[in-house]
Structure formats: structure tokens, C-alpha cells
N, C-alpha and C. Protein backbone atom coordinates (compact mmCIF):
# COMPACT_ATOMS: atom_id res chain seq x y z
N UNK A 1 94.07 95.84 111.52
CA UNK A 1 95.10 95.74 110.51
C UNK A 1 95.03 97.00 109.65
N UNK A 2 95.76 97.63 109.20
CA UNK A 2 96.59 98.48 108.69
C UNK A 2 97.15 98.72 107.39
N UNK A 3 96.57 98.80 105.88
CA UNK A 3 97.10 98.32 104.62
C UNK A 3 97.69 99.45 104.07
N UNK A 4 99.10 100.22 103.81
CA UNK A 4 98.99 101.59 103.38
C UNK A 4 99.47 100.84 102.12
N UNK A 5 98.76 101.60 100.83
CA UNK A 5 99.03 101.00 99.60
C UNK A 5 99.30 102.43 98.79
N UNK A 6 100.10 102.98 99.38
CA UNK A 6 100.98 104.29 99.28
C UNK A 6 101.01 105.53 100.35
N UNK A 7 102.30 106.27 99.99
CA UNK A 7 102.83 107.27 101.32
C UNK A 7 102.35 108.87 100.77
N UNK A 8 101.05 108.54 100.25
CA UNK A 8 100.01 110.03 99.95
C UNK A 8 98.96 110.25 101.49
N UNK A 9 99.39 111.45 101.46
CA UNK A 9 98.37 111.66 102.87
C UNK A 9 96.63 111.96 102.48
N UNK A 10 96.44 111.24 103.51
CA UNK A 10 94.90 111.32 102.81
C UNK A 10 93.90 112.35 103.36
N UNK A 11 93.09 112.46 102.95
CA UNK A 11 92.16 113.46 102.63
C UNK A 11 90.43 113.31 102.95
N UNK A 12 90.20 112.34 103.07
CA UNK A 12 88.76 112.06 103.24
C UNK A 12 88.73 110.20 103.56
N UNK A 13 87.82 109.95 104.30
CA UNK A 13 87.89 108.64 105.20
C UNK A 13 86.49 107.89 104.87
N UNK A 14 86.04 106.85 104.56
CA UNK A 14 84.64 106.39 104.61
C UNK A 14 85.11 104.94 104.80
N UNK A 15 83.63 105.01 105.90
CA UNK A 15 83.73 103.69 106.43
C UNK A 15 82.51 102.99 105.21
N UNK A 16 82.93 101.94 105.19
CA UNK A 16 81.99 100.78 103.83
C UNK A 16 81.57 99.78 104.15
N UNK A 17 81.98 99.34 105.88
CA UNK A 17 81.90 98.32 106.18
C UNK A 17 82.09 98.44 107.61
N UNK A 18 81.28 97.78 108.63
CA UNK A 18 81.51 97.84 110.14
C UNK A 18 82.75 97.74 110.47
N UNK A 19 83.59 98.50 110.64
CA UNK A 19 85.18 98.39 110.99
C UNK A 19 86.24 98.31 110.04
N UNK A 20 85.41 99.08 108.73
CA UNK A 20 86.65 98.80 107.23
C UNK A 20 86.39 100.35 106.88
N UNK A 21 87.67 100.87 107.21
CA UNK A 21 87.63 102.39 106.42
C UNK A 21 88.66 102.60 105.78
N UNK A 22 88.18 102.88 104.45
CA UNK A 22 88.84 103.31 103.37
C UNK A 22 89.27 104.52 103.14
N UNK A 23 90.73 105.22 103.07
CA UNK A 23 90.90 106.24 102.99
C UNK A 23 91.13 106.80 101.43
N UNK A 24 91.10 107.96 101.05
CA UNK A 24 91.28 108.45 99.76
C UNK A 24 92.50 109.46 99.94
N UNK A 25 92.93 110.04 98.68
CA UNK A 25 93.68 111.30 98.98
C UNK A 25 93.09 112.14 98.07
N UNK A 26 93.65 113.56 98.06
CA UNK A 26 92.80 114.41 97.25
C UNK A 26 92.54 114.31 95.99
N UNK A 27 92.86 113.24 95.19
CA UNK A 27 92.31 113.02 93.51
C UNK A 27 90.95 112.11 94.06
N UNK A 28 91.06 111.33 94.99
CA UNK A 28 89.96 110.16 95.64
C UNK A 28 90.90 109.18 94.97
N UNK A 29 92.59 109.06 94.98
CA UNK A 29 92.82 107.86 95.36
C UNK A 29 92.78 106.89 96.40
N UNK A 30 92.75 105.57 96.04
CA UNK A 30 92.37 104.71 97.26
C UNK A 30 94.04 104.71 98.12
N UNK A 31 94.34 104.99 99.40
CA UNK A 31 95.59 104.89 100.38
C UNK A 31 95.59 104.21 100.68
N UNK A 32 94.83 103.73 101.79
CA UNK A 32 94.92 103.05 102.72
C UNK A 32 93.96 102.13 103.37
N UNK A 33 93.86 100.86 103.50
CA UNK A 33 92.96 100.49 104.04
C UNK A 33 93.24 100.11 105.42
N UNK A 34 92.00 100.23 106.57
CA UNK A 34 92.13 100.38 107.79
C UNK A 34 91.01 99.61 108.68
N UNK A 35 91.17 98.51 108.84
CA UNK A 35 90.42 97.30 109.05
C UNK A 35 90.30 97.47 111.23
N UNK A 36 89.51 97.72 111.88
CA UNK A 36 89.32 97.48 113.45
C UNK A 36 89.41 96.23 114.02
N UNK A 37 90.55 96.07 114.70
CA UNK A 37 89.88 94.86 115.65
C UNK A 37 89.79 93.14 114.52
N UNK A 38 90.68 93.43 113.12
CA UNK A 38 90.30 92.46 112.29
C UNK A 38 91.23 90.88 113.13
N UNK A 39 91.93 91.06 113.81
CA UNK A 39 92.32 89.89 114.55
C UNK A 39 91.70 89.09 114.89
N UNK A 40 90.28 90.09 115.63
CA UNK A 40 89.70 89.54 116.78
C UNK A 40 88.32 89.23 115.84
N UNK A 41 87.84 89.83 114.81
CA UNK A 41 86.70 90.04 114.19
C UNK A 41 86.61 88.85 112.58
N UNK A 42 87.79 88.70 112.00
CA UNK A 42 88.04 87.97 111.14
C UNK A 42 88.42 86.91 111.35
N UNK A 43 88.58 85.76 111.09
CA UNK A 43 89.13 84.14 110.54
C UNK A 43 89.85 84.43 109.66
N UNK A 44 91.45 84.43 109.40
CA UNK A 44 92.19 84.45 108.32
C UNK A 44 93.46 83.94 108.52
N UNK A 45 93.81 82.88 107.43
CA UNK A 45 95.31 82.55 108.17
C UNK A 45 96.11 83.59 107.42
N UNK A 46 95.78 84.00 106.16
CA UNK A 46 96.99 84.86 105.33
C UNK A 46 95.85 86.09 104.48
N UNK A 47 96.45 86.92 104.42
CA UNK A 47 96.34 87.97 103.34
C UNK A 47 96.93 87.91 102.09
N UNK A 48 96.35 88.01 100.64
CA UNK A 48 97.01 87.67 99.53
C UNK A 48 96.52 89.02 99.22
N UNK A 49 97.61 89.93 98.42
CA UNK A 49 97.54 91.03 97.84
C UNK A 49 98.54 91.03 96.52
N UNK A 50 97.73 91.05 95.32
CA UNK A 50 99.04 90.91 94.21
C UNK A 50 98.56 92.37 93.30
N UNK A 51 99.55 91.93 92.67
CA UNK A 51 99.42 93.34 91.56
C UNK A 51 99.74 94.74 92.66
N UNK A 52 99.97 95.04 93.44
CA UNK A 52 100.30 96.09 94.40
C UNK A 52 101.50 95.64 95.19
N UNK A 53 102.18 97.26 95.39
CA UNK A 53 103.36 97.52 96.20
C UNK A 53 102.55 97.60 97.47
N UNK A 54 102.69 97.14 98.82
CA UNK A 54 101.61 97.75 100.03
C UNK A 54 103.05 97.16 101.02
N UNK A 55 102.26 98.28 101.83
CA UNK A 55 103.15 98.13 103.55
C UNK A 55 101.71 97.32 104.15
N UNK A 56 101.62 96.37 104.89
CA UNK A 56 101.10 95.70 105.39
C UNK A 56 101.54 95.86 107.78
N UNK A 57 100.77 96.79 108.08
CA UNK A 57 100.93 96.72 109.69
C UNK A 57 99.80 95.87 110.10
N UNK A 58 100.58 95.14 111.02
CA UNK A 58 99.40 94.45 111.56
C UNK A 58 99.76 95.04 113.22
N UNK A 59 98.83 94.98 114.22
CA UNK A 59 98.72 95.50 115.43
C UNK A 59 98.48 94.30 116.12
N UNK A 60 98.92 93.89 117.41
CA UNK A 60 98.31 92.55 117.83
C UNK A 60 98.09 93.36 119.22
N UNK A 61 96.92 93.37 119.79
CA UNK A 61 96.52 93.80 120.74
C UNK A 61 95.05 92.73 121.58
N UNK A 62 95.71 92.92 123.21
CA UNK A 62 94.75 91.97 123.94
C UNK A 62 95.04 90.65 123.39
């Protein structure tokens, strides 16, 4: 899954978590979050995100 929580290109990538990478852009705002395989790796029926504008991709693969 796929969270862009704005259309700033980013700049530096760290992973924080086995398959959770967080992207920054050049101030070290937070972009994007970028979750591996969370289909297959997570239990979730819904995502709740408030207080934020976000594009939400989800990928369904296999």
C-alpha cells in the first residue's frame, strides 16, 4: 500500500519498520508512506486517516 500525503518529490527514504518506508522531501517533510506486501502481511479491514488530505493506492497483487 501506497499513502502519498502530498505531490512533493522526495528526497531521502528510511525504512522504520520491516516493509514501512517513510519518505521525506528536502525540508524532511513526511510524503509518503510506502508499506510492502501490507495485503499479504497485515490484518486490516479499513484504514482511518483524519486530519489529512492523502491519495491512498492500494496495489492488489497475487
Amino acid at each position: 500500500m501506497y499513502i502519498e500525503l502530498n505531490e512533493r518529490v522526495s528526497a531521502d527514504s528510511q525504512e522504520v519498520a520491516l516493509g514501512v518506508v517513510l519518505d521525506f522531501d528536502e525540508q524532511g517533510t513526511l510524503v509518503s508512506i510506502d508499506t510492502d506486501n501490507a495485503s499479504r502481511d497485515f490484518q486490516f479491514e479499513e484504514v482511518v486517516i483524519s486530519g489529512l488530505q492523502v491519495r491512498v493506492l492500494v496495489s492488489q497483487s497475487g
